[in-house]
N, C-alpha and C. Protein backbone atom coordinates (compact mmCIF):
# COMPACT_ATOMS: atom_id res chain seq x y z
N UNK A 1 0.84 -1.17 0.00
CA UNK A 1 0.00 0.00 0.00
C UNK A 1 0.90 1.25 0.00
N UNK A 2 0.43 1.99 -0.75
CA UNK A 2 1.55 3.84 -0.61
C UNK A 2 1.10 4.00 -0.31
N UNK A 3 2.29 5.24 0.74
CA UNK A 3 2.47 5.76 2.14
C UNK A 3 3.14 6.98 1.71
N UNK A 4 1.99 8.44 2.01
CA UNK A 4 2.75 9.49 2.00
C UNK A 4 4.19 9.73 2.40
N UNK A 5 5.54 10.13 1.91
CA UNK A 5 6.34 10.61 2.39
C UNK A 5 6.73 11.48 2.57
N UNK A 6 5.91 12.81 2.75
CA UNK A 6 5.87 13.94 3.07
C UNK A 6 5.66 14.92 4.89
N UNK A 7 5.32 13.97 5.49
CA UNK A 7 4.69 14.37 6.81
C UNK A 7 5.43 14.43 7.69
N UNK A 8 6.89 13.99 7.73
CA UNK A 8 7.91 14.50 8.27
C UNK A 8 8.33 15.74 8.39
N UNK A 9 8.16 16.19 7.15
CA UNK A 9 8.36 17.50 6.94
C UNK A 9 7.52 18.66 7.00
N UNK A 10 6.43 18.59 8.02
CA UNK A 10 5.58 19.23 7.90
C UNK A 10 5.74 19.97 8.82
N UNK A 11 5.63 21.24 9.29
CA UNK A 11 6.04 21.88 10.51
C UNK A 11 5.21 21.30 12.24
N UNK A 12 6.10 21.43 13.09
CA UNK A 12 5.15 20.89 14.39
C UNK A 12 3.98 21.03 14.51
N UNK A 13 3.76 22.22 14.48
CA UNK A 13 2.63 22.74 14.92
C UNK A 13 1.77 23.32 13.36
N UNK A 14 0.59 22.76 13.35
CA UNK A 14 -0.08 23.04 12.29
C UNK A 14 -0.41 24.50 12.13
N UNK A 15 -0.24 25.52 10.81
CA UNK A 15 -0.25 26.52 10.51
C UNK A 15 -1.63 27.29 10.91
N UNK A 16 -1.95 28.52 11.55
CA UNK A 16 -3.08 29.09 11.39
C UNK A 16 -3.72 29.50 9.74
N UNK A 17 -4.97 29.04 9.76
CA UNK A 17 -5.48 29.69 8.35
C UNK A 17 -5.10 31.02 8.04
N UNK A 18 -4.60 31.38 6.83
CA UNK A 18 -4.35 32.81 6.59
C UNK A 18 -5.75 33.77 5.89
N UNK A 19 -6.92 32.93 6.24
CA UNK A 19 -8.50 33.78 5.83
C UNK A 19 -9.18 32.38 6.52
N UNK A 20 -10.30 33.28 6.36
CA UNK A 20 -11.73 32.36 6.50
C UNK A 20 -12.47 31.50 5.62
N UNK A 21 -11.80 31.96 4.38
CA UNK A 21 -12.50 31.56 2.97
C UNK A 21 -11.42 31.56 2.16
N UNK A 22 -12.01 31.28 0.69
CA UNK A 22 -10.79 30.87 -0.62
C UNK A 22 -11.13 32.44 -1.05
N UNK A 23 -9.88 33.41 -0.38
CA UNK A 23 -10.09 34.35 -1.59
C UNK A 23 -9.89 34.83 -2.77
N UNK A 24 -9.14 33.29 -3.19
CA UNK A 24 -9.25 33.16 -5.07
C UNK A 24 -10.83 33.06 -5.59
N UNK A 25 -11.63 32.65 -4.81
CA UNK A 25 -12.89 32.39 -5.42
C UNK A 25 -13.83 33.78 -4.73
N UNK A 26 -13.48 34.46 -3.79
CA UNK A 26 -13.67 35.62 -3.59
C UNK A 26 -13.37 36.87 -4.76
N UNK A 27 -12.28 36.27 -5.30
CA UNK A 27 -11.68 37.47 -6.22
C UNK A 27 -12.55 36.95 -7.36
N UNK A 28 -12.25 35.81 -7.76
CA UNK A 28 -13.04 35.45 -9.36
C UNK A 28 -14.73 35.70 -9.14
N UNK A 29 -15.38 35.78 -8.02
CA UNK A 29 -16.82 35.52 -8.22
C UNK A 29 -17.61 34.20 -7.76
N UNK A 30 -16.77 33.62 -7.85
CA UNK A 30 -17.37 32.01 -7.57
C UNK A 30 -17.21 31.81 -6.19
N UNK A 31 -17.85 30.26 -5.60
CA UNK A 31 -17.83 30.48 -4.37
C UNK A 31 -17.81 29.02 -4.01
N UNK A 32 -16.73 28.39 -2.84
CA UNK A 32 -15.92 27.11 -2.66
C UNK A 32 -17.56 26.45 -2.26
N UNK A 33 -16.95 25.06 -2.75
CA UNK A 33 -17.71 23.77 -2.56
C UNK A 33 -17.68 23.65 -0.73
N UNK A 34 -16.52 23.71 -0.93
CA UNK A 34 -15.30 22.83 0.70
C UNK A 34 -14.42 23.40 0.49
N UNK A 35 -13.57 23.24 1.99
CA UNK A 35 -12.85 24.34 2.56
C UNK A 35 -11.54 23.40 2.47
N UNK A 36 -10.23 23.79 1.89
CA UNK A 36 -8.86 23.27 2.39
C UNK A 36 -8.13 24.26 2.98
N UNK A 37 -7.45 23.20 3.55
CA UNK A 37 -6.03 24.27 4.54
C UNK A 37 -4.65 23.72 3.86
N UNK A 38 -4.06 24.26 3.10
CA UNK A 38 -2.39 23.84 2.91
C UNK A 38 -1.33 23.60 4.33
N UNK A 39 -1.10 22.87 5.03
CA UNK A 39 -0.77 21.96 6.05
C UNK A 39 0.89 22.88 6.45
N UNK A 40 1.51 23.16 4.83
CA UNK A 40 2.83 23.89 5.09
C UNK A 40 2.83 25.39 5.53
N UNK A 41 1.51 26.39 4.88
CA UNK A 41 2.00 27.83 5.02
C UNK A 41 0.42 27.91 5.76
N UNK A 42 -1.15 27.76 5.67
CA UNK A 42 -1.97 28.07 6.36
C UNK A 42 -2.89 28.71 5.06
N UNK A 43 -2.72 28.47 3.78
CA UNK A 43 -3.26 28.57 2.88
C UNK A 43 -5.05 28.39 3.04
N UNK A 44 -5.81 28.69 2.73
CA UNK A 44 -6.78 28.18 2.59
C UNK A 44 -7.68 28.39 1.26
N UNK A 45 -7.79 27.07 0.72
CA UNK A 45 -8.52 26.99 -0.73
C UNK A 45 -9.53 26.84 -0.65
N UNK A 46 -10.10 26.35 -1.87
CA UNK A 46 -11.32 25.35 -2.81
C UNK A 46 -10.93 23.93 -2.62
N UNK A 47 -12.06 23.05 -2.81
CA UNK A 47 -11.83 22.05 -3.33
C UNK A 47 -11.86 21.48 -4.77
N UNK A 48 -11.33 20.22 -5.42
CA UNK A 48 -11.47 19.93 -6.38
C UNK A 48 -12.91 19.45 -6.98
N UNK A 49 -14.26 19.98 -5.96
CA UNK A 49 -15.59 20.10 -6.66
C UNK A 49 -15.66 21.27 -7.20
N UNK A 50 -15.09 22.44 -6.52
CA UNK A 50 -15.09 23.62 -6.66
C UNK A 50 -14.83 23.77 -7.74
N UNK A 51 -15.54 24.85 -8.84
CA UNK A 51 -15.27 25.75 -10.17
C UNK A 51 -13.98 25.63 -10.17
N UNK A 52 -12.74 26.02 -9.45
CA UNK A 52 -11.71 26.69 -9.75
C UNK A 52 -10.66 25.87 -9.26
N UNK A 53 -10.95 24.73 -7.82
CA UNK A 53 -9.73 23.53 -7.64
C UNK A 53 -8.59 24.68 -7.13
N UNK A 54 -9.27 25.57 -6.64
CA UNK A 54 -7.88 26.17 -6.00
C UNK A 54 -6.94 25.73 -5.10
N UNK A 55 -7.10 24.37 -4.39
CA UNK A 55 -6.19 24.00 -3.43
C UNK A 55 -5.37 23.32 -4.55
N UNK A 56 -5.93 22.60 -5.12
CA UNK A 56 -4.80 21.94 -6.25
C UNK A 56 -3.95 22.94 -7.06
N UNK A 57 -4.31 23.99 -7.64
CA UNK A 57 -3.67 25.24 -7.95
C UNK A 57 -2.22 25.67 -6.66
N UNK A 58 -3.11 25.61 -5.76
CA UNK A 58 -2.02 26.26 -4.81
C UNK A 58 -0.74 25.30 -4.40
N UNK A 59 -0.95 24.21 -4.48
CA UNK A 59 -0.15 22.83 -4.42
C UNK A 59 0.75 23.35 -5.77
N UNK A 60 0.01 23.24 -6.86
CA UNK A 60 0.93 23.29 -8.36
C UNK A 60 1.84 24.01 -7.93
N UNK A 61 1.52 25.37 -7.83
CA UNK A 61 2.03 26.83 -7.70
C UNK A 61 3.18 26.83 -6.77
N UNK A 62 3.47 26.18 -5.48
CA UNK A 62 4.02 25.83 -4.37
C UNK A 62 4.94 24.79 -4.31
N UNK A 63 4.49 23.51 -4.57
CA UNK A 63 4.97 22.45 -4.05
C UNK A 63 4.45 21.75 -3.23
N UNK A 64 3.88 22.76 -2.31
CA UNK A 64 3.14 21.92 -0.34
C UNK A 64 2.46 21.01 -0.97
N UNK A 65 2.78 20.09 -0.45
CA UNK A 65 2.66 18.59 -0.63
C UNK A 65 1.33 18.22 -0.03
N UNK A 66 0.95 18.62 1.46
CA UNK A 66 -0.32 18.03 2.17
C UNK A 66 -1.06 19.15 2.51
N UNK A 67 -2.57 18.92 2.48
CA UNK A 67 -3.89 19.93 2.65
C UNK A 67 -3.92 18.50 3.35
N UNK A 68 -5.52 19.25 4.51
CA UNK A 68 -6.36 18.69 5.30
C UNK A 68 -7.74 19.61 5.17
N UNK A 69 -9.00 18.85 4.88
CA UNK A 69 -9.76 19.12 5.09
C UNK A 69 -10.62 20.37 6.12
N UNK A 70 -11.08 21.15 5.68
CA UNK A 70 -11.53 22.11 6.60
C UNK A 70 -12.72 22.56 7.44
N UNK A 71 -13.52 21.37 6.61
CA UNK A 71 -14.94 20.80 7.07
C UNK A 71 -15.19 20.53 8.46
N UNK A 72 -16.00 21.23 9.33
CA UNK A 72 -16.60 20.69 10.65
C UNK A 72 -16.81 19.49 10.28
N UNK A 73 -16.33 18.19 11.71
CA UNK A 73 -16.69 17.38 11.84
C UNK A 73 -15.36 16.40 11.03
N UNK A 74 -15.04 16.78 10.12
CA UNK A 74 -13.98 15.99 9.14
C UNK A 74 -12.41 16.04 9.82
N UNK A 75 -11.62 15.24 9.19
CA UNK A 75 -9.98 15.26 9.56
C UNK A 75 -9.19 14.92 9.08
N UNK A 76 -9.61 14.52 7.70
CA UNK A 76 -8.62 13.50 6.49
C UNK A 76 -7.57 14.52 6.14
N UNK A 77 -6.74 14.18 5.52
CA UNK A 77 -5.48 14.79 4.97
C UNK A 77 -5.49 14.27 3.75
N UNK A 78 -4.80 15.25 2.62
CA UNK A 78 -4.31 14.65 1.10
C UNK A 78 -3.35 14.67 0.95
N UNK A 79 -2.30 13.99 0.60
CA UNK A 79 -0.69 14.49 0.26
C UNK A 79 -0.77 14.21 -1.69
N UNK A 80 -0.94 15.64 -2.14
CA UNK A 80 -1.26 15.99 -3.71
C UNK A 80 -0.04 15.15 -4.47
N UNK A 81 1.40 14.73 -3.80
CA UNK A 81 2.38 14.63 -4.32
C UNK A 81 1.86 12.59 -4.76
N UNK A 82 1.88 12.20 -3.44
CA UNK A 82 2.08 10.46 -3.44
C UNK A 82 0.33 10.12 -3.79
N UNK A 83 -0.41 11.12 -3.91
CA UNK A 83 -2.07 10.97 -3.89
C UNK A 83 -2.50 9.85 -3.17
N UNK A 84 -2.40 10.05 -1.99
CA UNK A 84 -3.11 9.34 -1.05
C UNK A 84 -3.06 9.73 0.14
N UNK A 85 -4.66 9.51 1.36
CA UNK A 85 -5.28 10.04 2.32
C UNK A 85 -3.97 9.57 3.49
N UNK A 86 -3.71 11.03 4.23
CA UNK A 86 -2.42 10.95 4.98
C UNK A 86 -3.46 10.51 6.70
């Protein structure tokens, strides 16, 4: 089974969100499905239901390897690099 190898490298302490919302989809008009957090800087996107897939954008754009879900109630992790739930 693959096994993220990214989560070592993730800082101790998980990043504060840097907004409340995706304000890429604030700026374009559109408006997020679901909420991601980029795990390395405190990013917060779209999801890949979303019009615009801005967390995957922000991964491209970056590198940061793992988002986690931002959903009340949820806790999964993605690592975009090895694609599979961390």
């Amino acid at each position: 089974m693959k096994q993220c190898t990214h989560t070592d490298a993730l800082p101790q302490q998980e990043p504060e969100p840097q907004s409340d919302t995706c304000l890429e989809c604030v700026a374009a008009g559109t408006h997020p499905v679901q909420l991601r957090l980029c795990l390395e800087c405190g990013h917060l996107s779209c999801c890949d239901s979303s019009p615009l897939r801005h967390a995957t954008e922000h991964h491209k754009d970056t590198g940061h390897p793992i988002m986690r879900t931002f959903e009340q109630g949820e806790s999964w992790r993605w690592c975009f690099v090895d694609h599979v739930l961390v």
